[in-house]
Protein backbone atom coordinates (compact mmCIF):
# COMPACT_ATOMS: atom_id res chain seq x y z
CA UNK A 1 18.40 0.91 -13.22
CA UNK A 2 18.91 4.13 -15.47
CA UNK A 3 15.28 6.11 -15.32
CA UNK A 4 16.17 7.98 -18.14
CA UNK A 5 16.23 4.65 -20.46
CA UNK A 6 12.88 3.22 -18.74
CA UNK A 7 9.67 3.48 -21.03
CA UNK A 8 6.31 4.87 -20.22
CA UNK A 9 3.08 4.37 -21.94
CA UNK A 10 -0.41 5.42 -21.12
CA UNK A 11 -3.40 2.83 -20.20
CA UNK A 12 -6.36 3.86 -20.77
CA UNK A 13 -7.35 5.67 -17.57
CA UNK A 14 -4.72 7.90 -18.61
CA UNK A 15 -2.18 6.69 -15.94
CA UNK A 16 1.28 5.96 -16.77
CA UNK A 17 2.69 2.13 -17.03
CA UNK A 18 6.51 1.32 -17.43
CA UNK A 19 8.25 -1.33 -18.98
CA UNK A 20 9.67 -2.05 -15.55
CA UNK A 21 5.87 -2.73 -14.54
CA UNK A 22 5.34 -5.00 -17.23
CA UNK A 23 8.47 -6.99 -16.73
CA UNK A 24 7.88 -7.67 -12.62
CA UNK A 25 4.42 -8.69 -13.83
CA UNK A 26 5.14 -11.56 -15.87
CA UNK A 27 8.31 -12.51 -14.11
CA UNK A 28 5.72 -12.52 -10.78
CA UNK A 29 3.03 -14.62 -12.64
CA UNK A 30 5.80 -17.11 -14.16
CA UNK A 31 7.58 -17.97 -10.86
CA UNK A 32 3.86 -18.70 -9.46
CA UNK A 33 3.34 -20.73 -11.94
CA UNK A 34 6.51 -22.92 -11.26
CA UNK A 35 5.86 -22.59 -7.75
CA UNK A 36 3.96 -25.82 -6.52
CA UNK A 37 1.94 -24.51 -3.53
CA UNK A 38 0.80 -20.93 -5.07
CA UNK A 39 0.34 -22.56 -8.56
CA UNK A 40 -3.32 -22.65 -7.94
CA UNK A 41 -4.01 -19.45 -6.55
CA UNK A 42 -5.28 -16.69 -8.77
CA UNK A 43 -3.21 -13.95 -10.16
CA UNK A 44 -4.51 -10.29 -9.59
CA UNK A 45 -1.77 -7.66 -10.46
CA UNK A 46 -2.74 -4.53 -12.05
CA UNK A 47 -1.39 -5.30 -15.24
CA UNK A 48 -2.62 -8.91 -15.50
CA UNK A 49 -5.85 -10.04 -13.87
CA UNK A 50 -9.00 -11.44 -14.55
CA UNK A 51 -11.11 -12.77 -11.83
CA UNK A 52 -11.33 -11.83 -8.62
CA UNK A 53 -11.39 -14.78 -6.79
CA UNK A 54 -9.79 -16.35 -3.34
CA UNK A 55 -6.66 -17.73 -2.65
CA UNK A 56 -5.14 -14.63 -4.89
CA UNK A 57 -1.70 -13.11 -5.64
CA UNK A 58 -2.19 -9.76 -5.59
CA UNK A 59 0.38 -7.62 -6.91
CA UNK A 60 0.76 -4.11 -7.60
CA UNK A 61 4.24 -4.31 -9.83
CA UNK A 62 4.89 -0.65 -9.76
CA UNK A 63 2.96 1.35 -6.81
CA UNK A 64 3.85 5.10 -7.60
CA UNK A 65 4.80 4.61 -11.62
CA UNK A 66 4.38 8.61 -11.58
CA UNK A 67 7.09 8.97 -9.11
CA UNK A 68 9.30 6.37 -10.98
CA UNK A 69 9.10 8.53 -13.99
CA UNK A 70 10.08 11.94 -12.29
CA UNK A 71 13.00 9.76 -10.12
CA UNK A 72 11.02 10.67 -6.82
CA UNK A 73 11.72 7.92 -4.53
CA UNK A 74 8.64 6.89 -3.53
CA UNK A 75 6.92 3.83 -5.37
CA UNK A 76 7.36 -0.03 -4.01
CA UNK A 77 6.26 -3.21 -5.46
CA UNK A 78 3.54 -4.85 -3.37
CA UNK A 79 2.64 -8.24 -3.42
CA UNK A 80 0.37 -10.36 -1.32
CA UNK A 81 -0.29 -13.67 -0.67
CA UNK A 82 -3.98 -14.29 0.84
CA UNK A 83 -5.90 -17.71 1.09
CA UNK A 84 -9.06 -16.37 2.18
CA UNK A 85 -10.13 -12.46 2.07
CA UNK A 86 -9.02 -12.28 6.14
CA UNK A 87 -6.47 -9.39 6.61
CA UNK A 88 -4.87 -10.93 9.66
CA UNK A 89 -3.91 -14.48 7.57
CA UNK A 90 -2.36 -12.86 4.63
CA UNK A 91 1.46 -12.64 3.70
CA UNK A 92 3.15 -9.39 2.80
CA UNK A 93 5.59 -8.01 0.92
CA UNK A 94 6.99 -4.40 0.29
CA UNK A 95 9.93 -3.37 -1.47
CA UNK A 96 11.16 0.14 -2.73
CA UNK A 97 13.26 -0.17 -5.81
CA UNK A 98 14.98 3.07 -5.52
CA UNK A 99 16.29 2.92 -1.72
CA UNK A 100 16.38 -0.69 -0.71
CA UNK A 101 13.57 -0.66 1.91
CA UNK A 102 12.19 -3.90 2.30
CA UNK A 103 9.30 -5.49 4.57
CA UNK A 104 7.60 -8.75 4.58
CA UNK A 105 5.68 -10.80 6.59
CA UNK A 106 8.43 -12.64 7.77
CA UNK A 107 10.34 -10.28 9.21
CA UNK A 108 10.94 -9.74 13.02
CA UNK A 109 9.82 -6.18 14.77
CA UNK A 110 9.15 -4.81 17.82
CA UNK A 111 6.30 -2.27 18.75
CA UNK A 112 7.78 1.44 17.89
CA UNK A 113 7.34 4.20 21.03
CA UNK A 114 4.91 7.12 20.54
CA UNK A 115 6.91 9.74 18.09
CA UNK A 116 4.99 12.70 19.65
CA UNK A 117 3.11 13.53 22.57
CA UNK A 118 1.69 16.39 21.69
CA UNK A 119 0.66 15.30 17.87
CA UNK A 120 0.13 12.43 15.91
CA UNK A 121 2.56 11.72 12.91
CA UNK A 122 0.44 10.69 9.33
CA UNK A 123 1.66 10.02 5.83
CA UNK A 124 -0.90 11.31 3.58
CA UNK A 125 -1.02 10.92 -0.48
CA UNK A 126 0.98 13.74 -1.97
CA UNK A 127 -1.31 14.08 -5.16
CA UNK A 128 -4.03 14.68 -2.44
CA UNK A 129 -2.14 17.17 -0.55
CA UNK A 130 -1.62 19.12 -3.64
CA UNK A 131 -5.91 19.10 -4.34
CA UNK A 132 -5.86 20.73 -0.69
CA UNK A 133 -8.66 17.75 0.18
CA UNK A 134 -6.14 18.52 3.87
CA UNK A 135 -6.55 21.13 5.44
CA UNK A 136 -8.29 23.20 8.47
CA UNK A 137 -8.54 21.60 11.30
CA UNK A 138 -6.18 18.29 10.41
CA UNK A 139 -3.51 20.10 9.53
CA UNK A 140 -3.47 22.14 13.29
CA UNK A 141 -4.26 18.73 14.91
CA UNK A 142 -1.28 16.44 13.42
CA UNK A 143 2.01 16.57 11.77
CA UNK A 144 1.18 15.51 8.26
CA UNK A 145 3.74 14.31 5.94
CA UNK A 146 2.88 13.76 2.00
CA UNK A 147 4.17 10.69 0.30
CA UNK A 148 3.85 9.18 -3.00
CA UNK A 149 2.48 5.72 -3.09
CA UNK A 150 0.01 4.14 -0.46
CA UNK A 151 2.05 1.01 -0.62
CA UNK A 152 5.12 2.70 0.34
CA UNK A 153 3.69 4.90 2.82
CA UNK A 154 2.07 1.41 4.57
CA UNK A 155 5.12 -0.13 4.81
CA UNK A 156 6.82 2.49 6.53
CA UNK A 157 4.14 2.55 8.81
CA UNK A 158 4.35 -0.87 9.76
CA UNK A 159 7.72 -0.13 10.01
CA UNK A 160 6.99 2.59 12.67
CA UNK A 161 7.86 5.82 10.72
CA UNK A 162 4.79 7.39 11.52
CA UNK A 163 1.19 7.00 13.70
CA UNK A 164 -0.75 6.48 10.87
CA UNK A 165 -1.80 6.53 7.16
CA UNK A 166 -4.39 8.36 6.32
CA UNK A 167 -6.16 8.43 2.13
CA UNK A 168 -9.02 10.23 1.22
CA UNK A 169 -9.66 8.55 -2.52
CA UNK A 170 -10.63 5.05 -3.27
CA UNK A 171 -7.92 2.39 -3.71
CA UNK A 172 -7.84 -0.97 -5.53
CA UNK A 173 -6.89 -4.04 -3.48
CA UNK A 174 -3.45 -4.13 -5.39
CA UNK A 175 -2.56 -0.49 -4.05
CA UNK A 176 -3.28 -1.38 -0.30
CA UNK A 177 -3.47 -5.67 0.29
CA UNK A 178 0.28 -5.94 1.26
CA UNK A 179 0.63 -3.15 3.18
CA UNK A 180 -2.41 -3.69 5.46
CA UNK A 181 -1.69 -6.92 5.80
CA UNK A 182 2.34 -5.99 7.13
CA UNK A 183 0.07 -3.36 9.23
CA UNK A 184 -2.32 -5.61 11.19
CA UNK A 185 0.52 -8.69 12.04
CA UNK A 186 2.21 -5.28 13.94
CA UNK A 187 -1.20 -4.18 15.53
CA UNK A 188 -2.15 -1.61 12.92
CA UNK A 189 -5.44 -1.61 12.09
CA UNK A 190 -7.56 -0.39 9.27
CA UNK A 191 -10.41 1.42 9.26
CA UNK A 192 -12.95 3.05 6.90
CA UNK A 193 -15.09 6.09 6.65
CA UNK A 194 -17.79 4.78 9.70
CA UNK A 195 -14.97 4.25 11.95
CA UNK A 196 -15.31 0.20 11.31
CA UNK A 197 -12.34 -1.63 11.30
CA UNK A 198 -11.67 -3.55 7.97
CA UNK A 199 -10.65 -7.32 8.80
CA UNK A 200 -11.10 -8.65 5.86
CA UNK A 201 -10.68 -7.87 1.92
CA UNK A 202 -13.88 -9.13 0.09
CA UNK A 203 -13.48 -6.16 -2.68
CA UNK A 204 -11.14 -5.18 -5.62
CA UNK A 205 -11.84 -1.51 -5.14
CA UNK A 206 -12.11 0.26 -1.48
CA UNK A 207 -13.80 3.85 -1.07
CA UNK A 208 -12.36 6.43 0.79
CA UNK A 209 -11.25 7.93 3.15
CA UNK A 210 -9.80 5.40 5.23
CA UNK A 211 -7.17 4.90 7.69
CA UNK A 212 -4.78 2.51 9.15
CA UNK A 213 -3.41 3.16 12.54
CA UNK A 214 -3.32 1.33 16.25
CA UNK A 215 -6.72 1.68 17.98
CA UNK A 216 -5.40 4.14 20.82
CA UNK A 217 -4.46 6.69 18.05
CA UNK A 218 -7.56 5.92 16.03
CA UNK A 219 -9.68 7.12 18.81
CA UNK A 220 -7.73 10.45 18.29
CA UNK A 221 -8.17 10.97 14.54
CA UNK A 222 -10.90 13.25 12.58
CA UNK A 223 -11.17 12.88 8.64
């Protein structure tokens, strides 16, 4: 697609929506419709939701519309599947418009080796990176790299680009339901600020900081 002939308009929270959101949106909720086993399950995409209620769709048309609109590649569409609110029985889905990376749920992998001995890889939010909410003792201890988009920053984890993930604000269940999902069939758990791990989704909005990473690196990690 040509950016520079893509719309943007404000919602109210002051964050930007395209017309490319809008579109993947309805075309989403209008295949489900026509689809006879997900025709009863709830829709829940950013742009179109109203309860939040099991089985779901849960779709995040656009995550990263800011970097979509500056033509940083970094921003995926996200969609999940889920029956119940268990992690480990969802289906995911993760696809970045602007280079072609794709994961799902039905794709084959194999466990990646460790990147580092010495340090742990993360993908951190870039927007949080630039509010310095890392730095000290984090920074020394791993090799940090800021992203745009949580979605797209889960799915290359699953995909074994780095050790972990690693946000500090909240996140609504659209941002982060495909990705953990792709991240716990490969081992990859998630875990909040008490150190718990997360196995199921019962919320629309999760506080921060959290983390997703395999259990032997999690024992490593301070935020």
């Amino acid at each position: 697609f040509d950016r520079e002939k893509v719309s943007f308009e404000k919602k109210a929270d002051n964050s930007p929506v395209s017309e490319i959101d809008i579109f993947i949106s309805n075309l989403m909720k209008e295949t489900i419709r026509n689809h006879r086993e997900l025709s009863s399950y709830n829709f829940y995409s950013e742009e179109d939701y109203t309860a939040f209620q099991y089985p779901m769709i849960i779709l995040d048309p656009i995550d990263g519309t800011r970097e979509l609109a500056t033509g940083v590649p970094e921003c995926a569409v996200s969609l999940a599947i889920m029956e119940t609110p268990e992690i480990k029985k969802g289906w995911g889905w993760i696809f970045n418009p602007f280079t072609g990376f794709s994961i799902s749920s039905q794709d084959n992998f194999a466990l990646s080796a460790a990147h580092n001995l010495n340090k742990l890889s993360g993908l951190v939010s870039r927007s949080e990176w630039k509010r310095g909410l890392f730095a000290g003792e984090i920074i020394d201890k791993y090799y940090l790299m800021p992203r745009g988009s949580i979605a797209f920053k889960l799915g290359l984890l699953a995909a074994g680009s780095a050790d972990f993930v690693m946000s500090k604000r909240p996140k609504n269940i659209w941002d982060i339901a495909a990705g953990t999902i792709l991240c716990q069939q490969r081992g990859i758990n998630f875990y909040r600020s008490d150190r718990q791990q997360v196995t199921t989704l019962e919320a629309d909005k999760i506080e921060g900081p959290m983390v997703w990473a395999r259990e032997e690196h999690f024992k490593q990690i301070v935020f």
